[in-house]
Protein backbone atom coordinates (compact mmCIF):
# COMPACT_ATOMS: atom_id res chain seq x y z
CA UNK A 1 53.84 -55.52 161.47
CA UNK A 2 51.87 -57.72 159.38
CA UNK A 3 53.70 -58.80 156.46
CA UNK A 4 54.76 -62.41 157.08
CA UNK A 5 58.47 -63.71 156.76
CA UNK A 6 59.04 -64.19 152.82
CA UNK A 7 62.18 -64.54 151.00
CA UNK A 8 62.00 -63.09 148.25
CA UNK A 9 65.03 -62.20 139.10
CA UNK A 10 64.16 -63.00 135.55
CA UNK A 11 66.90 -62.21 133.51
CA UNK A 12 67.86 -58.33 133.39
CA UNK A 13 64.74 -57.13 130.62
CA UNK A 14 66.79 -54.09 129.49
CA UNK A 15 64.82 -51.31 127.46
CA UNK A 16 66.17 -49.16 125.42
CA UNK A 17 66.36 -45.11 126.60
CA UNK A 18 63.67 -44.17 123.38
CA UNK A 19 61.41 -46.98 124.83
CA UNK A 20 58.74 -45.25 126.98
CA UNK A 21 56.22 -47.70 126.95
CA UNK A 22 56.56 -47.69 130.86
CA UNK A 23 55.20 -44.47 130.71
CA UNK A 24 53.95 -41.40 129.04
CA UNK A 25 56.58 -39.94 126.68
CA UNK A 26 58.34 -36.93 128.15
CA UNK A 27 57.60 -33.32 127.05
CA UNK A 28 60.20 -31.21 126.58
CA UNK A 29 62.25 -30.60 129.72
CA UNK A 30 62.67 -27.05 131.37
CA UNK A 31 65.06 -24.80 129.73
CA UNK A 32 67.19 -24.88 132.81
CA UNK A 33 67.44 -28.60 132.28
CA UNK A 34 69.87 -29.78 129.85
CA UNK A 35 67.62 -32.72 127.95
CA UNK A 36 70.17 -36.69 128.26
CA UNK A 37 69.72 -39.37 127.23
CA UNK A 38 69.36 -42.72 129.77
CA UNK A 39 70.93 -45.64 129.04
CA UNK A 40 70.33 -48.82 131.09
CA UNK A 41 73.79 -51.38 131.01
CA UNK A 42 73.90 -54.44 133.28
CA UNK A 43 75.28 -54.59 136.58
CA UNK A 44 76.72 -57.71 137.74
CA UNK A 45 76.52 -58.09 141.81
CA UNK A 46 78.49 -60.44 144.35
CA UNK A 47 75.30 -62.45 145.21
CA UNK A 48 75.14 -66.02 145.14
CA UNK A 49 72.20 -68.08 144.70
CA UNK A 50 69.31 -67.35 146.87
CA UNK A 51 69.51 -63.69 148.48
CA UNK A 52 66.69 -61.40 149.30
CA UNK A 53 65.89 -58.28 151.65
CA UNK A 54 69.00 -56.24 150.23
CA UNK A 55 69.92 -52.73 151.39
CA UNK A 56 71.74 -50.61 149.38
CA UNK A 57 74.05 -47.79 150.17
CA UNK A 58 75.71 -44.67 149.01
CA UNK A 59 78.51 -43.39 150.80
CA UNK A 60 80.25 -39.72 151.19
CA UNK A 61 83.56 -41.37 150.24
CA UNK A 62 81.61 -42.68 146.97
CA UNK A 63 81.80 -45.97 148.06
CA UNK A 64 78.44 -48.59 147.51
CA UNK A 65 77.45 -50.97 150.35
CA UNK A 66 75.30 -53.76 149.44
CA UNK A 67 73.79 -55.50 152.68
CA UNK A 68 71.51 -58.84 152.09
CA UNK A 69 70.52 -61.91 153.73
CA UNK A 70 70.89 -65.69 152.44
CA UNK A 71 68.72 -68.35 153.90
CA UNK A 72 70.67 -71.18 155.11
CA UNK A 73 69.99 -74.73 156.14
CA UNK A 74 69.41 -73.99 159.90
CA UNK A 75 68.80 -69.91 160.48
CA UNK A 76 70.00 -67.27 157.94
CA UNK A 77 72.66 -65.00 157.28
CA UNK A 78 73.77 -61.11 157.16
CA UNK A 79 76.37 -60.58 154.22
CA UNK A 80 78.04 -57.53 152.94
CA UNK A 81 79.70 -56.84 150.18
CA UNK A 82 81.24 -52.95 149.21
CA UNK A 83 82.18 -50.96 145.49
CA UNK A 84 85.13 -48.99 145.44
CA UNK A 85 85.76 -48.78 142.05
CA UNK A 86 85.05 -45.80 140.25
CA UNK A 87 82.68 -47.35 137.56
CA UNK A 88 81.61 -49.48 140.54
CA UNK A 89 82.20 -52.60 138.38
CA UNK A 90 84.40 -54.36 140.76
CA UNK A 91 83.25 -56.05 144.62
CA UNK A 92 85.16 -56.73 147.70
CA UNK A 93 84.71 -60.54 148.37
CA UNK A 94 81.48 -60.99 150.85
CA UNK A 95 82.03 -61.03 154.47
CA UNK A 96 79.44 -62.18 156.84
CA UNK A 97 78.17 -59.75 159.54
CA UNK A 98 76.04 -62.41 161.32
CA UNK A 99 74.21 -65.64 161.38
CA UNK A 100 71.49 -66.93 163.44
CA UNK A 101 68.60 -69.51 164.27
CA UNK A 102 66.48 -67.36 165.62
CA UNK A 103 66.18 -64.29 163.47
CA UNK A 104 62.40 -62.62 161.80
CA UNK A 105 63.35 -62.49 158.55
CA UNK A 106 60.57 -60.48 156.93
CA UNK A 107 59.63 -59.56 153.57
CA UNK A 108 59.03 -55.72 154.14
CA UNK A 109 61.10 -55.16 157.75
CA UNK A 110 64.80 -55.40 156.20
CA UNK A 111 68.44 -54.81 157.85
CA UNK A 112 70.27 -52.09 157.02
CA UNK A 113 73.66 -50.83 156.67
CA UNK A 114 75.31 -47.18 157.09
CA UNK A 115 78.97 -45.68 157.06
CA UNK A 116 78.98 -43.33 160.10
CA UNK A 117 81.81 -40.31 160.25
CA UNK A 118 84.77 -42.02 161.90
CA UNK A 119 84.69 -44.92 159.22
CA UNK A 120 82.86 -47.41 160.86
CA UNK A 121 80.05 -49.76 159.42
CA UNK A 122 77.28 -50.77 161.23
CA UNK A 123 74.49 -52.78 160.75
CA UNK A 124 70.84 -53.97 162.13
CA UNK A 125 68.93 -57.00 161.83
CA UNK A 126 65.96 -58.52 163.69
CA UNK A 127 66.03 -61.07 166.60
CA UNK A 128 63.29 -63.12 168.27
CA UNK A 129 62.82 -62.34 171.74
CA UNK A 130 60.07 -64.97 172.60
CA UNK A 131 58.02 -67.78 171.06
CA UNK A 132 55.02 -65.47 169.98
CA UNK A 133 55.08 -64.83 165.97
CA UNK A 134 55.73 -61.32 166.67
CA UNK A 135 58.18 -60.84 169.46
CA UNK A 136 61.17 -59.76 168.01
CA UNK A 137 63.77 -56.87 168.63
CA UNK A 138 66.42 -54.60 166.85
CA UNK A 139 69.75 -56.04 167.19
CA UNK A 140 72.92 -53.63 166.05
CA UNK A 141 76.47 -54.47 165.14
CA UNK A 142 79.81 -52.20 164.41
CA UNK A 143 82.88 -53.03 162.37
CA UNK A 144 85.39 -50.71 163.13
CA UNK A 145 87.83 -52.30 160.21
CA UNK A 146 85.76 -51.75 157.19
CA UNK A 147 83.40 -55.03 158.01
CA UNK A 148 86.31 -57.51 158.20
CA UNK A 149 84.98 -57.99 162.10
CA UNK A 150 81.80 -57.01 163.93
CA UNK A 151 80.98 -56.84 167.48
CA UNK A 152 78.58 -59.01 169.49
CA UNK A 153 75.34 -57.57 168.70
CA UNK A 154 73.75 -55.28 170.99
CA UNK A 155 69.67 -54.89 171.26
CA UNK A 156 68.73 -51.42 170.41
CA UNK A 157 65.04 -50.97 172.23
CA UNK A 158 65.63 -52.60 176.05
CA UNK A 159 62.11 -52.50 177.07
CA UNK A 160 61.95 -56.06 177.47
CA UNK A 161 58.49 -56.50 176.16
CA UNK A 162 57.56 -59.56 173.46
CA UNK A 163 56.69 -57.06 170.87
CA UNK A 164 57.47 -55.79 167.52
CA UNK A 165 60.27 -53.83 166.66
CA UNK A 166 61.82 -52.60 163.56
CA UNK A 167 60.95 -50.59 159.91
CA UNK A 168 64.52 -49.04 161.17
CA UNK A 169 66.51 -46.06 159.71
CA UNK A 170 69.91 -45.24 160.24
CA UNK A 171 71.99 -41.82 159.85
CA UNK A 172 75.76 -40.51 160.84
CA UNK A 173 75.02 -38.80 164.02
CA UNK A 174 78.40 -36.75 163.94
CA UNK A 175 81.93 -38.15 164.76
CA UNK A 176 81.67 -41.68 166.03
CA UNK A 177 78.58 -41.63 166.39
CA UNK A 178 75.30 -43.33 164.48
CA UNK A 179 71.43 -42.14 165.09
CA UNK A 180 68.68 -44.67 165.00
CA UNK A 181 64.87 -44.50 164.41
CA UNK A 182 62.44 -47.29 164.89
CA UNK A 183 58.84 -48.67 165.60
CA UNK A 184 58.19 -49.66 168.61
CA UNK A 185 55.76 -51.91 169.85
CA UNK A 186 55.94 -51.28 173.71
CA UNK A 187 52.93 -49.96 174.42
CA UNK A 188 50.86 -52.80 171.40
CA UNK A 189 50.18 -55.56 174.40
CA UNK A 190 52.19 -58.50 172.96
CA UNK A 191 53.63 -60.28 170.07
CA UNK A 192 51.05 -62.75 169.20
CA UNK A 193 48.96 -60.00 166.87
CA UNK A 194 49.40 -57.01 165.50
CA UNK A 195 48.72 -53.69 167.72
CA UNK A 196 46.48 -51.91 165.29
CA UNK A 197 45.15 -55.56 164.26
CA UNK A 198 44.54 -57.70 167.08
CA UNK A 199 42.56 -55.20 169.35
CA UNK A 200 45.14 -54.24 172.12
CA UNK A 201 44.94 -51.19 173.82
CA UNK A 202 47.87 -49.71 172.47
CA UNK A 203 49.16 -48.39 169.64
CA UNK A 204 53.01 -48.59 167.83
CA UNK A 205 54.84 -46.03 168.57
CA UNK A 206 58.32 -44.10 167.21
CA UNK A 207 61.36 -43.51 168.95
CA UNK A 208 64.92 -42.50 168.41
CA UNK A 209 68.34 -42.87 169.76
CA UNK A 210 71.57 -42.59 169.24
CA UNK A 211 74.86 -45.05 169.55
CA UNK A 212 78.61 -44.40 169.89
CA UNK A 213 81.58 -46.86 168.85
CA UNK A 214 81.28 -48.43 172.85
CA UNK A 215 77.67 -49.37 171.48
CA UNK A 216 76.51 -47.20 174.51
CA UNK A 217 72.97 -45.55 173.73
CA UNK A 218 72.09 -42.47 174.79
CA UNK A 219 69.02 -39.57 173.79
CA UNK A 220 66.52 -41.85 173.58
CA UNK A 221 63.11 -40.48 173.01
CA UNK A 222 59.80 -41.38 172.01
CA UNK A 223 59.23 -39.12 168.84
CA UNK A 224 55.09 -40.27 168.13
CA UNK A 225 52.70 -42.10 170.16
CA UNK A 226 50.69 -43.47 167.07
CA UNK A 227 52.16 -44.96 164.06
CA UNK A 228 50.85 -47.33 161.60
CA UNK A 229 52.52 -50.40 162.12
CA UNK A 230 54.29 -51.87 159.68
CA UNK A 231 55.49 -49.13 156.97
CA UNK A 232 59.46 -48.40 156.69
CA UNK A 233 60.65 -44.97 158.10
CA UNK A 234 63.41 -43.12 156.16
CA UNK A 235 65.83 -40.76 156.95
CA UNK A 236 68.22 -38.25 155.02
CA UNK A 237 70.96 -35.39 156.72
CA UNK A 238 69.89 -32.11 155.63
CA UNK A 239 72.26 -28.96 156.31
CA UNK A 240 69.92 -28.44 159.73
CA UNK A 241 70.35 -32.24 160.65
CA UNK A 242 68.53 -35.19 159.88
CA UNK A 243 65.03 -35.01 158.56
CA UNK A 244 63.12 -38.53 159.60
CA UNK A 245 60.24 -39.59 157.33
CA UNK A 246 57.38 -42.33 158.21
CA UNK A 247 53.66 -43.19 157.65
CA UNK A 248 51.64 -41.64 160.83
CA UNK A 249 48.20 -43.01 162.34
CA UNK A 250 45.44 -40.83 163.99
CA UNK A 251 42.38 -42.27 165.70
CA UNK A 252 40.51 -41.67 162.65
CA UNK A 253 42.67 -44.49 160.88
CA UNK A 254 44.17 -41.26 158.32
CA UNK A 255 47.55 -42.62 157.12
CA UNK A 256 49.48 -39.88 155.55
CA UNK A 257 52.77 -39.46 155.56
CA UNK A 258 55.06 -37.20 158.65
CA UNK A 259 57.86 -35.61 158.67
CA UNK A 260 60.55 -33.98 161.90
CA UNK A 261 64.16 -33.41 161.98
CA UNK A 262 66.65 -33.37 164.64
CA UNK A 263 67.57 -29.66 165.13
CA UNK A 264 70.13 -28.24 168.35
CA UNK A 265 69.74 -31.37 170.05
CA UNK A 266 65.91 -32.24 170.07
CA UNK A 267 63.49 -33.21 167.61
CA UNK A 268 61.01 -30.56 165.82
CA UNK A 269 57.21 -31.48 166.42
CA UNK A 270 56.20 -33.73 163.38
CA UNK A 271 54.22 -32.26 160.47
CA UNK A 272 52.66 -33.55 157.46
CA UNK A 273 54.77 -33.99 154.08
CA UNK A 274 50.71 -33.43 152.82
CA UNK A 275 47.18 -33.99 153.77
CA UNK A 276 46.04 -36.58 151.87
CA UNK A 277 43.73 -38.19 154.39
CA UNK A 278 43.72 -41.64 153.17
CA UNK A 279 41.64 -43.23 155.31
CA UNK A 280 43.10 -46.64 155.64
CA UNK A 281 41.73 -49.51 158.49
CA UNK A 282 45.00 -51.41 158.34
CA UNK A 283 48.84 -51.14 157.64
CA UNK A 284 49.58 -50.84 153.75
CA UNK A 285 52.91 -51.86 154.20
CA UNK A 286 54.42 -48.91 152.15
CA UNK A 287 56.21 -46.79 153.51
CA UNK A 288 57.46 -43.33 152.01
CA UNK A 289 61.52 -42.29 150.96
CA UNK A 290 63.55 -39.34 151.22
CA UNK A 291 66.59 -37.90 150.23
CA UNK A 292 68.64 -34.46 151.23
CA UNK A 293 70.83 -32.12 149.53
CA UNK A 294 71.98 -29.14 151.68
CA UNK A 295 68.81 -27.36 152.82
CA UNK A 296 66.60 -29.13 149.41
CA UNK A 297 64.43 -32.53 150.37
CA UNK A 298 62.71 -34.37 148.27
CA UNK A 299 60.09 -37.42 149.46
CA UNK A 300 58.19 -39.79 147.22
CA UNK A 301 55.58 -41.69 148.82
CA UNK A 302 52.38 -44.02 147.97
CA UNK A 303 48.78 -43.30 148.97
CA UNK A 304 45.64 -44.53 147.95
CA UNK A 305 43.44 -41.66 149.22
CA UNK A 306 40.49 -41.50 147.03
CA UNK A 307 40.78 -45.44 146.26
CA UNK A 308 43.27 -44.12 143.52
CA UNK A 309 46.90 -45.95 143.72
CA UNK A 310 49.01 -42.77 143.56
CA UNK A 311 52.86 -42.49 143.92
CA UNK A 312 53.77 -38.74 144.68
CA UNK A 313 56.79 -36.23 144.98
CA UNK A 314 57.11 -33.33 146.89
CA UNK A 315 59.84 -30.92 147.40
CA UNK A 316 60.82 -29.16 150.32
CA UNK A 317 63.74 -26.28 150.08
CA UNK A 318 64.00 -25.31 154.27
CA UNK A 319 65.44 -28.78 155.20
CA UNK A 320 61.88 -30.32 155.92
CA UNK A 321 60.06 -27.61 157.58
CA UNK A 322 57.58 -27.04 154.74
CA UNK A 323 56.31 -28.31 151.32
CA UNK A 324 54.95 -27.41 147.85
CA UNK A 325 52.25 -29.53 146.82
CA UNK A 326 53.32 -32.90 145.75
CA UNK A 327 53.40 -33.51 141.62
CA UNK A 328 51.83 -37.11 140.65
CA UNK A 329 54.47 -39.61 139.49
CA UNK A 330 52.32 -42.36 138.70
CA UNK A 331 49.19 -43.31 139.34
CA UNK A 332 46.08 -46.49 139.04
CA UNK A 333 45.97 -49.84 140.21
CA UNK A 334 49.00 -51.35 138.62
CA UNK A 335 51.03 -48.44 140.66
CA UNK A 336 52.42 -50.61 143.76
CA UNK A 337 54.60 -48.34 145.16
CA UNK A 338 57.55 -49.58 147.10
CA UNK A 339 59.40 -46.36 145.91
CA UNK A 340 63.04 -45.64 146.66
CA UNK A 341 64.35 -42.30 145.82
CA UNK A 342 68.00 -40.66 145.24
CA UNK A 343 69.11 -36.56 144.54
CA UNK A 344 72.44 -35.46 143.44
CA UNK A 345 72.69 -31.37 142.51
CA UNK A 346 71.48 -32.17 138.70
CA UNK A 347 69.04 -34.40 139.33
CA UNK A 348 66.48 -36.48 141.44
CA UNK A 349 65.82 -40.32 140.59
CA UNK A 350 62.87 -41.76 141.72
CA UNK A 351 62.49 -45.85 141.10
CA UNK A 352 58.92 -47.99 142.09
CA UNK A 353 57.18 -50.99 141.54
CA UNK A 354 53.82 -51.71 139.29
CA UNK A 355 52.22 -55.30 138.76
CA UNK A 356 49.27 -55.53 136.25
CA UNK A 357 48.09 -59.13 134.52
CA UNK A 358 51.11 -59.61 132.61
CA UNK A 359 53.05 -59.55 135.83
CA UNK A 360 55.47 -56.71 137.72
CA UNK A 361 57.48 -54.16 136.42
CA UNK A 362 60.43 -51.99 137.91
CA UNK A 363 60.18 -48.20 136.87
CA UNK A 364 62.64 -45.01 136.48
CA UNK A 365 62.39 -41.48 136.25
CA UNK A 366 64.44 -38.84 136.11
CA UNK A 367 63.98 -35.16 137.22
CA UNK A 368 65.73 -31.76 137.44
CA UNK A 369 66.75 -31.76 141.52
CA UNK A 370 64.34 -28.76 141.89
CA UNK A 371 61.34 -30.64 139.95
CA UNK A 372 61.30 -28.32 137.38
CA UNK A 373 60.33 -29.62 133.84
CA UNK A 374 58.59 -33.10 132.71
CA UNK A 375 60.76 -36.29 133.70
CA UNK A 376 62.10 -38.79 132.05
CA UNK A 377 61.08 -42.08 132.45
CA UNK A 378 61.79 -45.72 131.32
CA UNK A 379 60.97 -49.13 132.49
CA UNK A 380 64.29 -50.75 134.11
CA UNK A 381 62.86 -54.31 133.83
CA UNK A 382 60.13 -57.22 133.88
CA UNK A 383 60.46 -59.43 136.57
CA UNK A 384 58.71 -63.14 136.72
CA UNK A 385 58.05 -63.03 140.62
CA UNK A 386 54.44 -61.37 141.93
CA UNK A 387 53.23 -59.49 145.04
CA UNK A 388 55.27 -59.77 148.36
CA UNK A 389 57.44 -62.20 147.09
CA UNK A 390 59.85 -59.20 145.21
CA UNK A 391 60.33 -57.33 148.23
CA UNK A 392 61.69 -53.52 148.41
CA UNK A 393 63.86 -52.17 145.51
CA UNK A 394 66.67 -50.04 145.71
CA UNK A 395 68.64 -47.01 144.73
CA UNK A 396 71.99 -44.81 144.67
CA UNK A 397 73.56 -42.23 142.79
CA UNK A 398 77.41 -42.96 142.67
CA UNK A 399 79.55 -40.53 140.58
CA UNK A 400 76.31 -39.58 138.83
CA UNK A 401 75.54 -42.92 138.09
CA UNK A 402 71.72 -44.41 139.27
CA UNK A 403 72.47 -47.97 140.56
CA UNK A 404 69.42 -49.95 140.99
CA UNK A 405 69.02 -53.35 142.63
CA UNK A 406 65.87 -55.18 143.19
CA UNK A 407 64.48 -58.93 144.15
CA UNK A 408 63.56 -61.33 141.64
CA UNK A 409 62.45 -64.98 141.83
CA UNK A 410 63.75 -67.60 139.60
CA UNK A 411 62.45 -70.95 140.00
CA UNK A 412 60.92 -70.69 143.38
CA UNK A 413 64.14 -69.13 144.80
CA UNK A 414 65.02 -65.06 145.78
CA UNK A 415 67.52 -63.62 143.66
CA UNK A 416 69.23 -60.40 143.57
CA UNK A 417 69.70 -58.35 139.79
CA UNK A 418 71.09 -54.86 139.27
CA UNK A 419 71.36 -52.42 136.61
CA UNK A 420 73.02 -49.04 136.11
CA UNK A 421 71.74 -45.90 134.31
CA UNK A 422 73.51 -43.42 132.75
CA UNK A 423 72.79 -39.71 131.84
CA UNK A 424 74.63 -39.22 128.60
């Protein structure tokens, strides 16, 4: 996992719905689509000062949980903060879910946070687990009191080894009960390099597990035996369980993006999203997204196949099992990826990054939840930071309502900005 630990706004650069500058202009939309219009309005957050490496969270009680860290004098710090009001205008005062010296904080390996059944939060961060650069481990934590109080963290891979571990995704597993997905760096040969990198033997690897409210793991399997190494995983629940989403690896160095779900208690064999065959000699630290309604999936991913920057979308209506061939979001070498995507039953948002000369750019389209018909598209907002330093943006759809949140840097320092947009 090569990305190096970076912390990572501009003032909000609002443009108006009719500006499509960001984009092509729309074509008229499918007749089954009723045309709206977007409207972007500012979203004030409970940050303070210097935050970075946010996660951002829908939940099925319509609630949003915003998860970030904030560097501090010695070590860093977990925070959370949660929306409950309907216009989602209004935050709980921050709690902190941890704190520690010895943490990797990393620019593209981020904590996450996720609501499980019963009512409980949990949360993950990253832990050293020896002096090399890259020994670290996944650490989890539950609040069973809506975050006022977490337990002792618990690690979730026990193999001991000074490797890397993270690019985690989290789901409700049912009940109590949260599932888990992460890379593994067991089988790499140590922390000091990078597996794929640093020419050891072995090769990352992807395994699962699941946790209950005693923080007891159990089902743990390895899932793939050859993963690229640093790209985030995703995960959504489908109505036949959860369909897990990451960037695979072959022997040939092919990168393309793989899909399984969990189905009657074991894991489908993975299958590709598509064959792109981008032949790629090192991690592109870019993972792909997903998001589920019922049996429909939708993931957005970048490639580069070709030597063509490409950001695509495909649609899958059998809860992950198969495909139709992916339609072309965006594509050149401003496109940077770093896509996040969301689906209600009208419509699927998908949100990236570009950077070109005059700097980076944030990006939002719209779509029917089926694909049908041309999107709509706008540019969110300018940002004065550059390359690694902005991090992973985010999205969710609250009451119909695409919240976005991304890192910015204002005088040398990571800042958090947000925006909401409306179909009217």
């Amino acid at each position: 996992m090569n990305p190096r630990p970076l912390l990572a706004l501009l003032p909000l650069c609002l443009v108006a719905a009719c500006d499509r500058t960001a984009a092509p202009p729309p074509s008229t939309p499918a007749a089954s689509v009723k045309p709206v219009q977007l409207r972007i309005e500012p979203w004030v957050l409970p940050t303070q000062d210097a935050a970075a490496q946010p996660d951002l969270v829908a939940t099925a009680d319509h609630r949003l949980l915003l998860l970030w860290i904030e560097p501090r004098d010695e070590g860093h710090a977990l925070r959370l903060s949660q929306s409950r009001a309907a216009a989602h205008a209004t935050w709980s005062p921050a709690v902190q879910v941890a704190s520690g010296k010895d943490w990797f904080v990393n620019w593209a390996d981020t904590p996450h946070v996720m609501a499980t059944e019963d009512g409980a939060l949990w949360a993950h961060w990253l832990r050293k687990s020896a002096a090399a650069p890259y020994a670290y481990d996944v650490v989890l934590s539950r609040s069973a009191d809506q975050g006022a109080s977490w337990s002792a963290p618990v690690a979730v891979n026990d193999d001991g080894t000074p490797t890397e571990h993270g690019f985690v995704s989290l789901w409700p597993a049912g009940g109590e009960k949260l599932g888990i997905a992460w890379l593994d760096g067991r089988r790499s040969g140590g922390g000091a390099g990078h597996g794929e990198h640093a020419g050891h033997g072995g090769a990352m690897t992807l395994r699962s597990a699941q946790f209950d409210a005693a923080l007891q793991r159990g089902g743990e399997s390895e899932l793939d035996t050859m993963t690229c190494d640093c790209c985030q995983t995703d995960a959504a629940l489908t109505a036949r369980g959860p369909l897990l989403i990451y960037r695979d690896r072959t022997p040939e160095e092919i990168r393309d993006i793989a899909a399984l779900r969990y189905d009657a208690g074991a894991w489908t064999p993975a299958r590709a999203v598509h064959a792109d065959r981008w032949t790629m000699p090192a991690c592109p630290v870019n993972g792909p997204a997903v998001a589920a309604i019922g049996a429909r999936a939708l993931v957005a991913w970048h490639t580069a196949a070709g030597g063509n920057p490409t950001l695509k979308l495909a649609r899958s209506d059998d809860s992950g099992d198969s495909y139709a061939a992916p339609l072309v979001l965006d594509q050149g070498t401003q496109v940077q990826g770093r896509v996040d995507l969301a689906l209600d039953p009208r419509a699927a948002w998908v949100l990236w990054l570009r950077e070109d000369a005059q700097g980076q750019s944030l990006h939002l389209a719209r779509y029917a939840s089926d694909l049908s018909g041309e999107p709509q598209r706008l540019q969110v907002a300018r940002l004065q930071g550059r390359g690694r330093a902005t991090g992973f943006p985010q999205l969710a759809l609250a009451n119909g309502v695409a919240h976005v949140l991304w890192t910015d840097v204002v005088d040398g320092r990571p800042q958090l900005r947000g925006a909401r947009v409306l179909a009217e």
